[in-house]
C-alpha atoms as a PDB file:
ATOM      1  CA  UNK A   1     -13.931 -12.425 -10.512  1.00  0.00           C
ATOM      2  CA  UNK A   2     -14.205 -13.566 -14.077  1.00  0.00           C
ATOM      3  CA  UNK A   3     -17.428 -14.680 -15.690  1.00  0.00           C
ATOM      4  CA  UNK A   4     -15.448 -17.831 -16.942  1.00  0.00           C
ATOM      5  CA  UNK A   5     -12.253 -19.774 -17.283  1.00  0.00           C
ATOM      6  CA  UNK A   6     -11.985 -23.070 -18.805  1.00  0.00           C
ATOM      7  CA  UNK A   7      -9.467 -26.232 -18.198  1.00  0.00           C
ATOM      8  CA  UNK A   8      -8.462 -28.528 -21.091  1.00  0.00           C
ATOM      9  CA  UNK A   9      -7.487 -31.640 -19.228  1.00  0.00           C
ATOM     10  CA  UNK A  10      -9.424 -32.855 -16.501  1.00  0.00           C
ATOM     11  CA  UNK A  11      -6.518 -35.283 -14.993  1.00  0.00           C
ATOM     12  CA  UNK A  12      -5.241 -34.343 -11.900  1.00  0.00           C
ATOM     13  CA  UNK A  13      -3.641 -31.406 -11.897  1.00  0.00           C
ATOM     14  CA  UNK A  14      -6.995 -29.754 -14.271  1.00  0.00           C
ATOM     15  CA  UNK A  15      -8.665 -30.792 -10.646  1.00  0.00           C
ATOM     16  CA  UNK A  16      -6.492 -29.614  -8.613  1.00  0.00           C
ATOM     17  CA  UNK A  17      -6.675 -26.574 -10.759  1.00  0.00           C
ATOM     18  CA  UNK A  18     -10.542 -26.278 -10.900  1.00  0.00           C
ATOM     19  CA  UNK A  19     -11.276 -26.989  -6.709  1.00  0.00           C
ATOM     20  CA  UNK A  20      -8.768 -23.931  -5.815  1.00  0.00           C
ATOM     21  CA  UNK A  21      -9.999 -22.105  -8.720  1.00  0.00           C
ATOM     22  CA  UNK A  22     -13.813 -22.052  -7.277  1.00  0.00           C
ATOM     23  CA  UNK A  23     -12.351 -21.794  -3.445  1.00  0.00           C
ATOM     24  CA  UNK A  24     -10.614 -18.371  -4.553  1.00  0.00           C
ATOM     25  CA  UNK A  25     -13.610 -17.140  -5.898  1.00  0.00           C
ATOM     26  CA  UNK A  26     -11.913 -16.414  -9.430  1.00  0.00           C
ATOM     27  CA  UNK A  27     -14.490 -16.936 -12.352  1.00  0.00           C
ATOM     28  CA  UNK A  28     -18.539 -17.457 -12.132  1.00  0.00           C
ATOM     29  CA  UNK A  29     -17.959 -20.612 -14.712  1.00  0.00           C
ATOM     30  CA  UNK A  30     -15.437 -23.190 -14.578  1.00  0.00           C
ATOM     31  CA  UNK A  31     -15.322 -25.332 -17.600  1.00  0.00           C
ATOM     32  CA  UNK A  32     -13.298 -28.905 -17.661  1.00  0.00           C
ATOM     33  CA  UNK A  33     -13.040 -30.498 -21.200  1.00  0.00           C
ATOM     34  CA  UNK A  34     -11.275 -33.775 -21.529  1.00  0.00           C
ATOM     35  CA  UNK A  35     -11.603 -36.472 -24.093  1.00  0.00           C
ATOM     36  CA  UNK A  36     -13.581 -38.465 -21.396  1.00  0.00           C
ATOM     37  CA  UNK A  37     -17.104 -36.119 -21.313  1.00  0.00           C
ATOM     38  CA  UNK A  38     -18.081 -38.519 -18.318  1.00  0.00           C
ATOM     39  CA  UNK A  39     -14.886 -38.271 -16.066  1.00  0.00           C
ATOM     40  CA  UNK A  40     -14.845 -34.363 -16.787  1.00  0.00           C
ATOM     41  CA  UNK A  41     -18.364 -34.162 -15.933  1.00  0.00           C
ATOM     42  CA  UNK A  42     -17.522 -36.498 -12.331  1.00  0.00           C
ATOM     43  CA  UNK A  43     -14.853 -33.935 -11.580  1.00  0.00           C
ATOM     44  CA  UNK A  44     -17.164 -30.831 -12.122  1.00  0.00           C
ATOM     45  CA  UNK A  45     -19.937 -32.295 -10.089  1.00  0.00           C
ATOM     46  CA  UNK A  46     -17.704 -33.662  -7.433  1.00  0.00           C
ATOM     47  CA  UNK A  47     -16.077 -30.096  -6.890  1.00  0.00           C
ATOM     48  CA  UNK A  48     -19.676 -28.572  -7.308  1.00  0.00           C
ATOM     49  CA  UNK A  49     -20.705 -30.678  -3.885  1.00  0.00           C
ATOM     50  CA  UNK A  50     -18.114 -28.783  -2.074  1.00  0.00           C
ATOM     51  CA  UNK A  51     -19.456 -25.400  -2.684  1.00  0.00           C
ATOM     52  CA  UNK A  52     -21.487 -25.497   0.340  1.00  0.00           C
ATOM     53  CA  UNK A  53     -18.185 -25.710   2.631  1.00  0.00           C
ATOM     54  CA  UNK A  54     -16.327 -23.470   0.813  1.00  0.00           C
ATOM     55  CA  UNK A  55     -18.626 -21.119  -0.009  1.00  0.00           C
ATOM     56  CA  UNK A  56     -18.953 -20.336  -3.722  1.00  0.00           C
ATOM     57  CA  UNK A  57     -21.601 -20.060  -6.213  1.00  0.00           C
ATOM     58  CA  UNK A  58     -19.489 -20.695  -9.432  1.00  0.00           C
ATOM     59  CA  UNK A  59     -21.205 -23.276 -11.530  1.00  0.00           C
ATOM     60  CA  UNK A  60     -18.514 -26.140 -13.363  1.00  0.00           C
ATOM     61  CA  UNK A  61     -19.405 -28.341 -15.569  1.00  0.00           C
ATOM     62  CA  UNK A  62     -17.683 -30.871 -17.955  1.00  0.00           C
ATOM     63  CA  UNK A  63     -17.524 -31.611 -21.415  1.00  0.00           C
ATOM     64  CA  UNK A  64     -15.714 -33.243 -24.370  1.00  0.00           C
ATOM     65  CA  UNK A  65     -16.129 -30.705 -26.799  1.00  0.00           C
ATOM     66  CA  UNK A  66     -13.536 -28.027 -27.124  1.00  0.00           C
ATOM     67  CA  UNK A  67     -16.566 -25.511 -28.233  1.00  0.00           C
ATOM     68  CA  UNK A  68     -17.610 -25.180 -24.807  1.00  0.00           C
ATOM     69  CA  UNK A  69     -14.850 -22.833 -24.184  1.00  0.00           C
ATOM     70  CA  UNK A  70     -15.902 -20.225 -25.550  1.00  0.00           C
ATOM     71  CA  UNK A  71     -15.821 -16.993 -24.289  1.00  0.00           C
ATOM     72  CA  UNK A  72     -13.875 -17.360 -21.808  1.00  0.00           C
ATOM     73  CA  UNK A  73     -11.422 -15.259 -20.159  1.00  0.00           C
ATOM     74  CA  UNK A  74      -8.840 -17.546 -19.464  1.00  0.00           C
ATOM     75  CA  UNK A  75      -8.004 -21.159 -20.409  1.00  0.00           C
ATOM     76  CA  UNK A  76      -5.487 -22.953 -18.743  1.00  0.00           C
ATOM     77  CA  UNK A  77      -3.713 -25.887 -20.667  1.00  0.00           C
ATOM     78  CA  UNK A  78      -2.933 -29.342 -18.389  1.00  0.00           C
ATOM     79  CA  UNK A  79      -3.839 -31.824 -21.198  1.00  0.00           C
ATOM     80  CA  UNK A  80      -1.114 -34.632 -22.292  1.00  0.00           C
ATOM     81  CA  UNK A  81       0.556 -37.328 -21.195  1.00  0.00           C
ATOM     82  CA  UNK A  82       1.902 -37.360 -17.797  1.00  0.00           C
ATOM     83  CA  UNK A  83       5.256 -38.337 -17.140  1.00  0.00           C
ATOM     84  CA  UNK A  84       6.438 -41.752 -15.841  1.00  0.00           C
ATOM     85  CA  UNK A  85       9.114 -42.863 -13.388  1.00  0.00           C
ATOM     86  CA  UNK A  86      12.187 -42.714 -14.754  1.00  0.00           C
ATOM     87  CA  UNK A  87      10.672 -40.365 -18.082  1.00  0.00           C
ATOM     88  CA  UNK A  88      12.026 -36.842 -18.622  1.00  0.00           C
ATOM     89  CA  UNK A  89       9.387 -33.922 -19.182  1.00  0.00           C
ATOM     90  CA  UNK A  90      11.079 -33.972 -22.446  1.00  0.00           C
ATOM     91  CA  UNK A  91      10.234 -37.919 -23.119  1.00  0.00           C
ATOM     92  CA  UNK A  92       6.342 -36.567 -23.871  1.00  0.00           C
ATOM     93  CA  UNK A  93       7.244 -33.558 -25.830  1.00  0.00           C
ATOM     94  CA  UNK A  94       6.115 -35.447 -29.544  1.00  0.00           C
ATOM     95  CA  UNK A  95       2.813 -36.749 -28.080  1.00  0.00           C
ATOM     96  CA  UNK A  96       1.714 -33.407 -26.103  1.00  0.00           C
ATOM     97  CA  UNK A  97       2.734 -31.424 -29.264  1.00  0.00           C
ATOM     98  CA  UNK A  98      -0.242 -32.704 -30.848  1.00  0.00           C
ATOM     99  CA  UNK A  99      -2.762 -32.815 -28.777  1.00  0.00           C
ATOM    100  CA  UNK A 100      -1.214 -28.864 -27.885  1.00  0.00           C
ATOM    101  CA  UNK A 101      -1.404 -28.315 -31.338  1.00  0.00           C
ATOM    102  CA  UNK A 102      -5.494 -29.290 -31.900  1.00  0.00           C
ATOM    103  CA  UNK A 103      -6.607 -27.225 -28.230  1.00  0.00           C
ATOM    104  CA  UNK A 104      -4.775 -24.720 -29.980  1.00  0.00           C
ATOM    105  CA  UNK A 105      -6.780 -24.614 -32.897  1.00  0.00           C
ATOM    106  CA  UNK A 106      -9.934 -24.989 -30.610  1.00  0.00           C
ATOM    107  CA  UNK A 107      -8.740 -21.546 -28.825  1.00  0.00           C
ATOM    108  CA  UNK A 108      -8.094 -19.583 -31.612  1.00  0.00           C
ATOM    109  CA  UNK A 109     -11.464 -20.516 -33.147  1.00  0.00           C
ATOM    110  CA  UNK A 110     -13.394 -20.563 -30.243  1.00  0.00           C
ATOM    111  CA  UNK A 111     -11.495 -18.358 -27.008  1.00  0.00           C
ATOM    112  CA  UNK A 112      -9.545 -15.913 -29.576  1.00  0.00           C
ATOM    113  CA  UNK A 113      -9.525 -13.138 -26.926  1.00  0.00           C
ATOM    114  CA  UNK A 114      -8.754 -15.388 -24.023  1.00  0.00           C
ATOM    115  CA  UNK A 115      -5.549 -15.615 -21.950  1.00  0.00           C
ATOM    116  CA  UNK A 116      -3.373 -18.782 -21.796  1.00  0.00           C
ATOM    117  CA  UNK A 117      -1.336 -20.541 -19.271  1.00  0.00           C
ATOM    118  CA  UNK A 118       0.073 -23.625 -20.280  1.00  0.00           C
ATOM    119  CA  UNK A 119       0.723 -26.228 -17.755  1.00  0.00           C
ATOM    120  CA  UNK A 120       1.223 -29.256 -19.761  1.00  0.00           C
ATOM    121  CA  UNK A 121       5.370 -30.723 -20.560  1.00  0.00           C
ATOM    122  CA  UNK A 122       7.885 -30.069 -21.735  1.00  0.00           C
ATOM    123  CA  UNK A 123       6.038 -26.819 -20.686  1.00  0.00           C
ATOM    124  CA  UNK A 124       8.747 -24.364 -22.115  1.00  0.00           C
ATOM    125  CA  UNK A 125       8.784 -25.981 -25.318  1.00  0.00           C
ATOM    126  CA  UNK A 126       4.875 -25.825 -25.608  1.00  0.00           C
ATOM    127  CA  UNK A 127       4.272 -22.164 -24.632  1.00  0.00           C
ATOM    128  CA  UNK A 128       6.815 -21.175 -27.527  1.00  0.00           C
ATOM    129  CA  UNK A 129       4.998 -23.289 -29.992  1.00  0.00           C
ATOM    130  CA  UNK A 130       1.412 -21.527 -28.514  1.00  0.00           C
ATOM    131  CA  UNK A 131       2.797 -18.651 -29.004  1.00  0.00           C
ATOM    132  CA  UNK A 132       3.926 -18.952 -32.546  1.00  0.00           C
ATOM    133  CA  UNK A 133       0.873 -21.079 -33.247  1.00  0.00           C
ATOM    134  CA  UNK A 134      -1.504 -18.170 -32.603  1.00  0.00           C
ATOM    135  CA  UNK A 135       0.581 -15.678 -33.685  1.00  0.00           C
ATOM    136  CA  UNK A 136      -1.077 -13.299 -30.860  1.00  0.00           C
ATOM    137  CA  UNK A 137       0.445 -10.722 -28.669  1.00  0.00           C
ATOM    138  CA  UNK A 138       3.218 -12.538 -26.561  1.00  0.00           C
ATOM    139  CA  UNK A 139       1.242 -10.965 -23.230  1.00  0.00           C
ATOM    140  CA  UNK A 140      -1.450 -13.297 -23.892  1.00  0.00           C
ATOM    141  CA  UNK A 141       0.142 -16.958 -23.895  1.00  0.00           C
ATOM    142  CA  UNK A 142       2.308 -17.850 -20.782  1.00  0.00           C
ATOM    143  CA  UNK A 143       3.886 -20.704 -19.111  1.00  0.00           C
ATOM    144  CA  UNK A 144       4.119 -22.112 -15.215  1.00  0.00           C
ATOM    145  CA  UNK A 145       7.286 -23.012 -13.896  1.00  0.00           C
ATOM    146  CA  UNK A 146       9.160 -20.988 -12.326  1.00  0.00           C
ATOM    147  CA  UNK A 147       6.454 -20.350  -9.544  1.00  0.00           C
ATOM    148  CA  UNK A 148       6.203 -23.941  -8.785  1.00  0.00           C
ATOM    149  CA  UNK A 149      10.188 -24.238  -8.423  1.00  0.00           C
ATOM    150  CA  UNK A 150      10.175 -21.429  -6.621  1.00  0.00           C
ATOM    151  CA  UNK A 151       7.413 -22.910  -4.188  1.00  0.00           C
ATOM    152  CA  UNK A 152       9.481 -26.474  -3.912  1.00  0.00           C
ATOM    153  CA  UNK A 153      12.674 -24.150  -3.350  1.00  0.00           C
ATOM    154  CA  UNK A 154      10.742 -22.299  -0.365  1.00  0.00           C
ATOM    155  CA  UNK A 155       9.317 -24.997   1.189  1.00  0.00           C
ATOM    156  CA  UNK A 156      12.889 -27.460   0.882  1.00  0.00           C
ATOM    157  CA  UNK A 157      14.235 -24.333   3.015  1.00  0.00           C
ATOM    158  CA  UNK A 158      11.528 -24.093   5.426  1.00  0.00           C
ATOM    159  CA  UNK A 159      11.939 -27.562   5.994  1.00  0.00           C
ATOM    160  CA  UNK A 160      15.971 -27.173   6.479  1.00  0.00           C
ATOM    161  CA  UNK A 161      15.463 -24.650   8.314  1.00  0.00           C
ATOM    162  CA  UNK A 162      12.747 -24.515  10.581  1.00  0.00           C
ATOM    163  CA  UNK A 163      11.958 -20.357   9.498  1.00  0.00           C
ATOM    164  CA  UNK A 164       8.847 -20.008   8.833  1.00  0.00           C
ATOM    165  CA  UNK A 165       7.458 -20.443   4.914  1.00  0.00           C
ATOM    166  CA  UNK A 166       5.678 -16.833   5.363  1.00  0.00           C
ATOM    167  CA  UNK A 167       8.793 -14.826   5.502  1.00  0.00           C
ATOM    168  CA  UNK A 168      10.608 -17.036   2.481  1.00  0.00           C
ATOM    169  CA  UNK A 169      10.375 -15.651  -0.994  1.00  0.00           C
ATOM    170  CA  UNK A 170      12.956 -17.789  -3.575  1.00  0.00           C
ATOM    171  CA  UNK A 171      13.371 -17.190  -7.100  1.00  0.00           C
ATOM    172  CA  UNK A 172      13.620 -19.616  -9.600  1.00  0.00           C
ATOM    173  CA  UNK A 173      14.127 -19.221 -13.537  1.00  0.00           C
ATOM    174  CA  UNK A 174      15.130 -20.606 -16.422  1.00  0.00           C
ATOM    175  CA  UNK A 175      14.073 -23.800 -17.835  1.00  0.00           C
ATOM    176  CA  UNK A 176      11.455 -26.367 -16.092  1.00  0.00           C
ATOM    177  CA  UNK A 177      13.706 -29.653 -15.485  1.00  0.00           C
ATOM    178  CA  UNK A 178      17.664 -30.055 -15.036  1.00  0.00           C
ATOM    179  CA  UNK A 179      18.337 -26.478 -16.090  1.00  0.00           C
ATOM    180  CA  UNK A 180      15.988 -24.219 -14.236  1.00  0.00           C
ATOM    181  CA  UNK A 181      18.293 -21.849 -12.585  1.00  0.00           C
ATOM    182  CA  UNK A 182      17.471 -21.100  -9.166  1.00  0.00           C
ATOM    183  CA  UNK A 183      19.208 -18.108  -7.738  1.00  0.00           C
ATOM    184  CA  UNK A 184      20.453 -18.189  -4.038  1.00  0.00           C
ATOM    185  CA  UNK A 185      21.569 -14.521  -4.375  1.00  0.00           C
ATOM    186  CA  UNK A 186      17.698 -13.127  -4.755  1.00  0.00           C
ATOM    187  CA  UNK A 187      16.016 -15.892  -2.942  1.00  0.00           C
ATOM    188  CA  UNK A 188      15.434 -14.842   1.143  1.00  0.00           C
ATOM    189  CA  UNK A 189      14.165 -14.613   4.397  1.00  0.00           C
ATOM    190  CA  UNK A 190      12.922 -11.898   4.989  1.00  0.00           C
ATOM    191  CA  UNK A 191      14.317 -10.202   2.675  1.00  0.00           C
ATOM    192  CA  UNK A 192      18.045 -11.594   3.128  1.00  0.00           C
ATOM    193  CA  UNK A 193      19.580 -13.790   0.926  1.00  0.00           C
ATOM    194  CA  UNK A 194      20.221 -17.602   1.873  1.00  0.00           C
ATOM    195  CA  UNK A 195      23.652 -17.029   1.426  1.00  0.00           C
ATOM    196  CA  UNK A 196      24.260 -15.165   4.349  1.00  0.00           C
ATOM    197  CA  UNK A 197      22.191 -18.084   6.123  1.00  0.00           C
ATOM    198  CA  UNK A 198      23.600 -21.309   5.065  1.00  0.00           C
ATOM    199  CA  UNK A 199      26.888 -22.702   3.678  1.00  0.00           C
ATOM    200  CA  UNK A 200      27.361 -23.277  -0.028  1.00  0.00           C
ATOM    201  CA  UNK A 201      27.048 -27.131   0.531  1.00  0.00           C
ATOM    202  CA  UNK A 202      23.382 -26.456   1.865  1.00  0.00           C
ATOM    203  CA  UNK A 203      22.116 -24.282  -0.639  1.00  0.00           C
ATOM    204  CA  UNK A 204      24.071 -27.087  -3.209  1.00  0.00           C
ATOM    205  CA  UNK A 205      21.920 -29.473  -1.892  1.00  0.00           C
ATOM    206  CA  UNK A 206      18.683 -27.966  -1.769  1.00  0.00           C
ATOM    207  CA  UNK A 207      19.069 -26.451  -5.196  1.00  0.00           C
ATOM    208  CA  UNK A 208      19.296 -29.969  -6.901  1.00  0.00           C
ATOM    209  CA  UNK A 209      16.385 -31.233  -4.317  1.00  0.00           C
ATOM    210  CA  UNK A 210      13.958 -28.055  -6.638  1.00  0.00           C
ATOM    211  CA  UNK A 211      15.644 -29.901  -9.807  1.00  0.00           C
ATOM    212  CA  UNK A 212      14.497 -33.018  -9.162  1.00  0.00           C
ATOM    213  CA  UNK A 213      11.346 -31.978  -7.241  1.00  0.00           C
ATOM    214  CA  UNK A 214       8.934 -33.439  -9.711  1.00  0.00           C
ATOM    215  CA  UNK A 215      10.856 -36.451 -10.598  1.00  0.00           C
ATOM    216  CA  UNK A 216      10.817 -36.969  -6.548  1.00  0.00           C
ATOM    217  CA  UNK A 217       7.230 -36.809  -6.093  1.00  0.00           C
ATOM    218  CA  UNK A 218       6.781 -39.222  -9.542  1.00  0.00           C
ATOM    219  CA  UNK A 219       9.276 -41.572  -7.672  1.00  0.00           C
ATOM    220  CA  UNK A 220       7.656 -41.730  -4.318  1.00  0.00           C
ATOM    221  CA  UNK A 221       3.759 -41.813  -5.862  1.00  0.00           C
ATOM    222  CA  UNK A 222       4.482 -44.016  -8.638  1.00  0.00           C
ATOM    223  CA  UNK A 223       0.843 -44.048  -9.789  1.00  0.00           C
ATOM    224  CA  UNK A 224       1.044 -40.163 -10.684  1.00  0.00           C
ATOM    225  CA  UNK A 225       3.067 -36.757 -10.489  1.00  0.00           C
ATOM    226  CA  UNK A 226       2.693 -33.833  -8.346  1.00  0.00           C
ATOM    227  CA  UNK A 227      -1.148 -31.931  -8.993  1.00  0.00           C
ATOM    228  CA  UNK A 228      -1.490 -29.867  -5.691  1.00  0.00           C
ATOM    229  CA  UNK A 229       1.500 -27.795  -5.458  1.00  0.00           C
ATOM    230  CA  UNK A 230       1.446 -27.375  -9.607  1.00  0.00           C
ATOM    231  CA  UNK A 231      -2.790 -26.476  -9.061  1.00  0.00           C
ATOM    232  CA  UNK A 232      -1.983 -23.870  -6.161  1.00  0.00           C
ATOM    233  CA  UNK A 233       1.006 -22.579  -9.264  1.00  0.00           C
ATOM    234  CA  UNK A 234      -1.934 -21.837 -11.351  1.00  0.00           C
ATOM    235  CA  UNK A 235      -3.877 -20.507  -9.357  1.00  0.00           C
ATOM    236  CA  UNK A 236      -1.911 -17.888  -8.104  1.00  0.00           C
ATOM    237  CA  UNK A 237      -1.394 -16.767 -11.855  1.00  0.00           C
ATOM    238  CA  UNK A 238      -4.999 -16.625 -11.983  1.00  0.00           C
ATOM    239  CA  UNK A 239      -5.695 -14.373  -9.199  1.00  0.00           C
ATOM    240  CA  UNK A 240      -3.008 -12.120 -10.237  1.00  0.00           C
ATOM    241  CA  UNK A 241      -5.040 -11.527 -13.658  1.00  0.00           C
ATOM    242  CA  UNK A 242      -8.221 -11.235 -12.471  1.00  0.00           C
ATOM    243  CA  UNK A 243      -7.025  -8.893  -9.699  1.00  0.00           C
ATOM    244  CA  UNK A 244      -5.008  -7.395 -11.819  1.00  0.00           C
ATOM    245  CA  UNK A 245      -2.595  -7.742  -8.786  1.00  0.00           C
ATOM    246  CA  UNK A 246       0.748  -6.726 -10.538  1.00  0.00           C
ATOM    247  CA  UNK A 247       2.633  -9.864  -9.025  1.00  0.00           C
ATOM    248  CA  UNK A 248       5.997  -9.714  -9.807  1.00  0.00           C
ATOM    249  CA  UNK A 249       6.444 -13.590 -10.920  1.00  0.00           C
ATOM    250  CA  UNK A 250       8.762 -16.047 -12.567  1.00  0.00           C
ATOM    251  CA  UNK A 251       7.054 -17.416 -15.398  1.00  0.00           C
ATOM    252  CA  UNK A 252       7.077 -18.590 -19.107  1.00  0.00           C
ATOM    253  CA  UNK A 253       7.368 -16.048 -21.774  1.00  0.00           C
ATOM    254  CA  UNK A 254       8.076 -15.244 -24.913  1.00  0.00           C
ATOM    255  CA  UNK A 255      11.869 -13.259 -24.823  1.00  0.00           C
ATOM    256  CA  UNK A 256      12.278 -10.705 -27.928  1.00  0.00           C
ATOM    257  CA  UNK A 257      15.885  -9.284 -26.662  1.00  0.00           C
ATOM    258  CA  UNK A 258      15.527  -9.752 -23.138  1.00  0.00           C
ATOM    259  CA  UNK A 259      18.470 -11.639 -21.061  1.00  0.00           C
ATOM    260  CA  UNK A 260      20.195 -11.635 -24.636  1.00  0.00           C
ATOM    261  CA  UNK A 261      17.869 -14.443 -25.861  1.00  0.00           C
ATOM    262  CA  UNK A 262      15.520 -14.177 -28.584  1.00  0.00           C
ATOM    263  CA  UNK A 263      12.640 -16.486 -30.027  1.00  0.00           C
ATOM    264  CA  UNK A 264      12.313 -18.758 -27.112  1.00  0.00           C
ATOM    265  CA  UNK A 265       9.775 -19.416 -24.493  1.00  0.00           C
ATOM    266  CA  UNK A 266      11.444 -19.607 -20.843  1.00  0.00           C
ATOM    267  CA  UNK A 267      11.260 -18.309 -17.298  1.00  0.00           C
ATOM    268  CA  UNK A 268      12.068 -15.050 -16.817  1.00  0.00           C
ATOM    269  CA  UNK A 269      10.632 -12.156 -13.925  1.00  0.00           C
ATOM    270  CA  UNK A 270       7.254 -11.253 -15.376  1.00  0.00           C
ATOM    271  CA  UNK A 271       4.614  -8.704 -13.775  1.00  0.00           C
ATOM    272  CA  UNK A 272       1.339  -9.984 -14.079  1.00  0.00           C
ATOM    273  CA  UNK A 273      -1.818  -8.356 -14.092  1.00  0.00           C
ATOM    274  CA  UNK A 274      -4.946  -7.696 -16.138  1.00  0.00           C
ATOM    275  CA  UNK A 275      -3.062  -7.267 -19.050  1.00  0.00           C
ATOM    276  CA  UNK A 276      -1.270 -10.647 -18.561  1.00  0.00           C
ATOM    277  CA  UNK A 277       2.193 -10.381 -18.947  1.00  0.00           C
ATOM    278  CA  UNK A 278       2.908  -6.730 -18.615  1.00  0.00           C
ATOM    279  CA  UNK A 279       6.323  -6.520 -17.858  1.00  0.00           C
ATOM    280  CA  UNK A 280       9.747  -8.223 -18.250  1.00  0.00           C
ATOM    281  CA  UNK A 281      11.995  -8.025 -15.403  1.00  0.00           C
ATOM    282  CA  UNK A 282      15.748  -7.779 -16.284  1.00  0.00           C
ATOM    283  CA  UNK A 283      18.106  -9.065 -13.683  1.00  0.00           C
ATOM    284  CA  UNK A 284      21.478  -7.885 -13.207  1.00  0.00           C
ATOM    285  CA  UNK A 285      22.984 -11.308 -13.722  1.00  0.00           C
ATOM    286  CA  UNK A 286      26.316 -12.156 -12.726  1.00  0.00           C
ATOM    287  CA  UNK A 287      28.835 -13.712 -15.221  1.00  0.00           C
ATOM    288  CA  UNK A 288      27.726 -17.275 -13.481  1.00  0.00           C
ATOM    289  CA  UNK A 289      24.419 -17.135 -13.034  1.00  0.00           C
ATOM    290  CA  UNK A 290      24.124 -15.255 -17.011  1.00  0.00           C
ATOM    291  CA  UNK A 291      26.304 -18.332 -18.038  1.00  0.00           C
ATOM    292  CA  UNK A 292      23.770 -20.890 -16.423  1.00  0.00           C
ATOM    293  CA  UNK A 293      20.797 -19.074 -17.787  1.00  0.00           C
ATOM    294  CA  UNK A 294      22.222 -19.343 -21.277  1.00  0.00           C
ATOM    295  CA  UNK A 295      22.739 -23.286 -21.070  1.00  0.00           C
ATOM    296  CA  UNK A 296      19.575 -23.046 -19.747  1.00  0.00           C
ATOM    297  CA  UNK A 297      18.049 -21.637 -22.946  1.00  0.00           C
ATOM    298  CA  UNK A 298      20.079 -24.041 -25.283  1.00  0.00           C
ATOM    299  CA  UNK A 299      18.330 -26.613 -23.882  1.00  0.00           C
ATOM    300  CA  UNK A 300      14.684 -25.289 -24.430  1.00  0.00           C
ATOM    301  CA  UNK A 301      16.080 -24.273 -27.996  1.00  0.00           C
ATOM    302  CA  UNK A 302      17.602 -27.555 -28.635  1.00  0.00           C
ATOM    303  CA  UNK A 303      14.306 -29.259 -28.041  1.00  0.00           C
ATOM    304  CA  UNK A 304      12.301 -26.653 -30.355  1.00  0.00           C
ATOM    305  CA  UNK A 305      14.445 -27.636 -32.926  1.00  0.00           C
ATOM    306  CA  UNK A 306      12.519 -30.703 -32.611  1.00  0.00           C
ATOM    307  CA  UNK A 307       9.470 -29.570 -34.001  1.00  0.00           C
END
């Protein structure tokens, strides 16, 4: 356990975020800042009244003001504009730019020794413009993706078929949207790939299913995108800091060489632990799944031209 970790964005995947966050036992303080003081201040008190069935004595409490962050350990970014039916992650990327641009300024003033995930899209594009923003150590500042496709991945094969969700493990990396690259060949059960276990035209199908996972959930909803899986996301890249669990993860970093790329943000193995990202995993990629990482990271760097 940490003494605190704050969320900038109280919507509802900072919820989400927050009630898992206090179930797992993760920080003593739990801090929600949104531009609404009163709706951050409803979540924190609504999630303080479970504490008695769940258990914990962390105290949360909401606020407008980015000051109240500080100190903590870890801040977790899901502030912006949500998507729409029918909008791209890419569609917000001018209007979360700013407002990722003045929590930014808040954390370096306020947090400068905290760690960072950032949640908010397009979420690859944002976590290399943290990065250079603060100018800190690239360990510190990371994105979440790839766990979440990797979770939708998992649980579209469960549901195929029928194995259980404990023994699958599926990697996914790359880009969040269209060009995340999941990889049959070192996603299993129980520790064999999927392509000894169903035909190509399976694995086809499920693969673009984890491409269009979010925009499915957006599309069935309609009033809002997916919170609980992306939440649960975060909050296993919480515990594996504050446990200093050495997870070996797919998330958002900064690459300096690695996978042949260099100055871009994308998903990539990582090892987290108290350090934050410790280690970069290199794959032995074959020539097609190099080839669809690469396009991949065009895309990301085609949209940090941008800004």
């Amino acid at each position: 356990m940490v003494n605190k970790i704050s969320i900038v964005g109280a919507g509802r995947v900072g919820e989400s975020t927050a009630q898992m966050l206090a179930i797992q036992k993760l920080a003593q303080q739990i801090v929600l800042i949104d531009l609404d003081e009163q709706y951050a201040k409803g979540v924190a008190l609504d999630i303080q009244e479970t504490s008695s069935v769940y258990h914990f004595d962390a105290g949360l409490m909401g606020a407008s003001d980015i000051s109240n962050i500080q100190d903590s350990n870890i801040i977790i970014i899901t502030a912006g504009m949500p998507r729409k039916p029918g909008m791209d992650r890419a569609d917000v990327l001018a209007i979360n730019l700013k407002i990722i641009d003045e929590i930014m300024d808040g954390i370096i003033e306020y947090a400068p020794d905290a760690y960072v995930i950032v949640v908010s899209n397009p979420v690859d594009v944002l976590t290399y413009y943290a990065n250079q923003k603060a100018n800190w150590p690239r360990n510190r500042i990371m994105g979440q993706a790839g766990i979440l496709d990797s979770m939708r991945l998992s649980s579209f094969i469960a549901m195929e078929t029928d194995y259980s969700i404990n023994d699958i493990q599926a990697m996914v990396l790359g880009g969040h949207g269209d060009t995340m690259v999941p990889l049959p060949r070192f996603t299993t059960v129980s520790g064999i790939s999927i392509e000894h276990l169903l035909d190509q035209k399976t694995i086809d199908r499920l693969i673009q299913r984890t491409r269009n996972g979010g925009a499915e959930i957006l599309n069935l909803k309609q009033k809002s995108s997916a919170y609980d899986a992306p939440g649960a996301a975060v909050t296993i890249m919480v515990e594996a800091i504050v446990h200093n669990k050495h997870r070996l993860l797919p998330c958002i970093t900064m690459l300096e060489g690695e996978y042949g790329q260099t100055d871009i943000a994308i998903g990539v193995p990582v090892v987290l632990g108290k350090n934050g990202v410790e280690k970069i995993v290199e794959l032995d990629f074959t020539d097609k799944e190099q080839q669809d990482f690469n396009a991949s990271a065009q895309a990301i760097k085609g949209l940090i031209k941008e800004i």
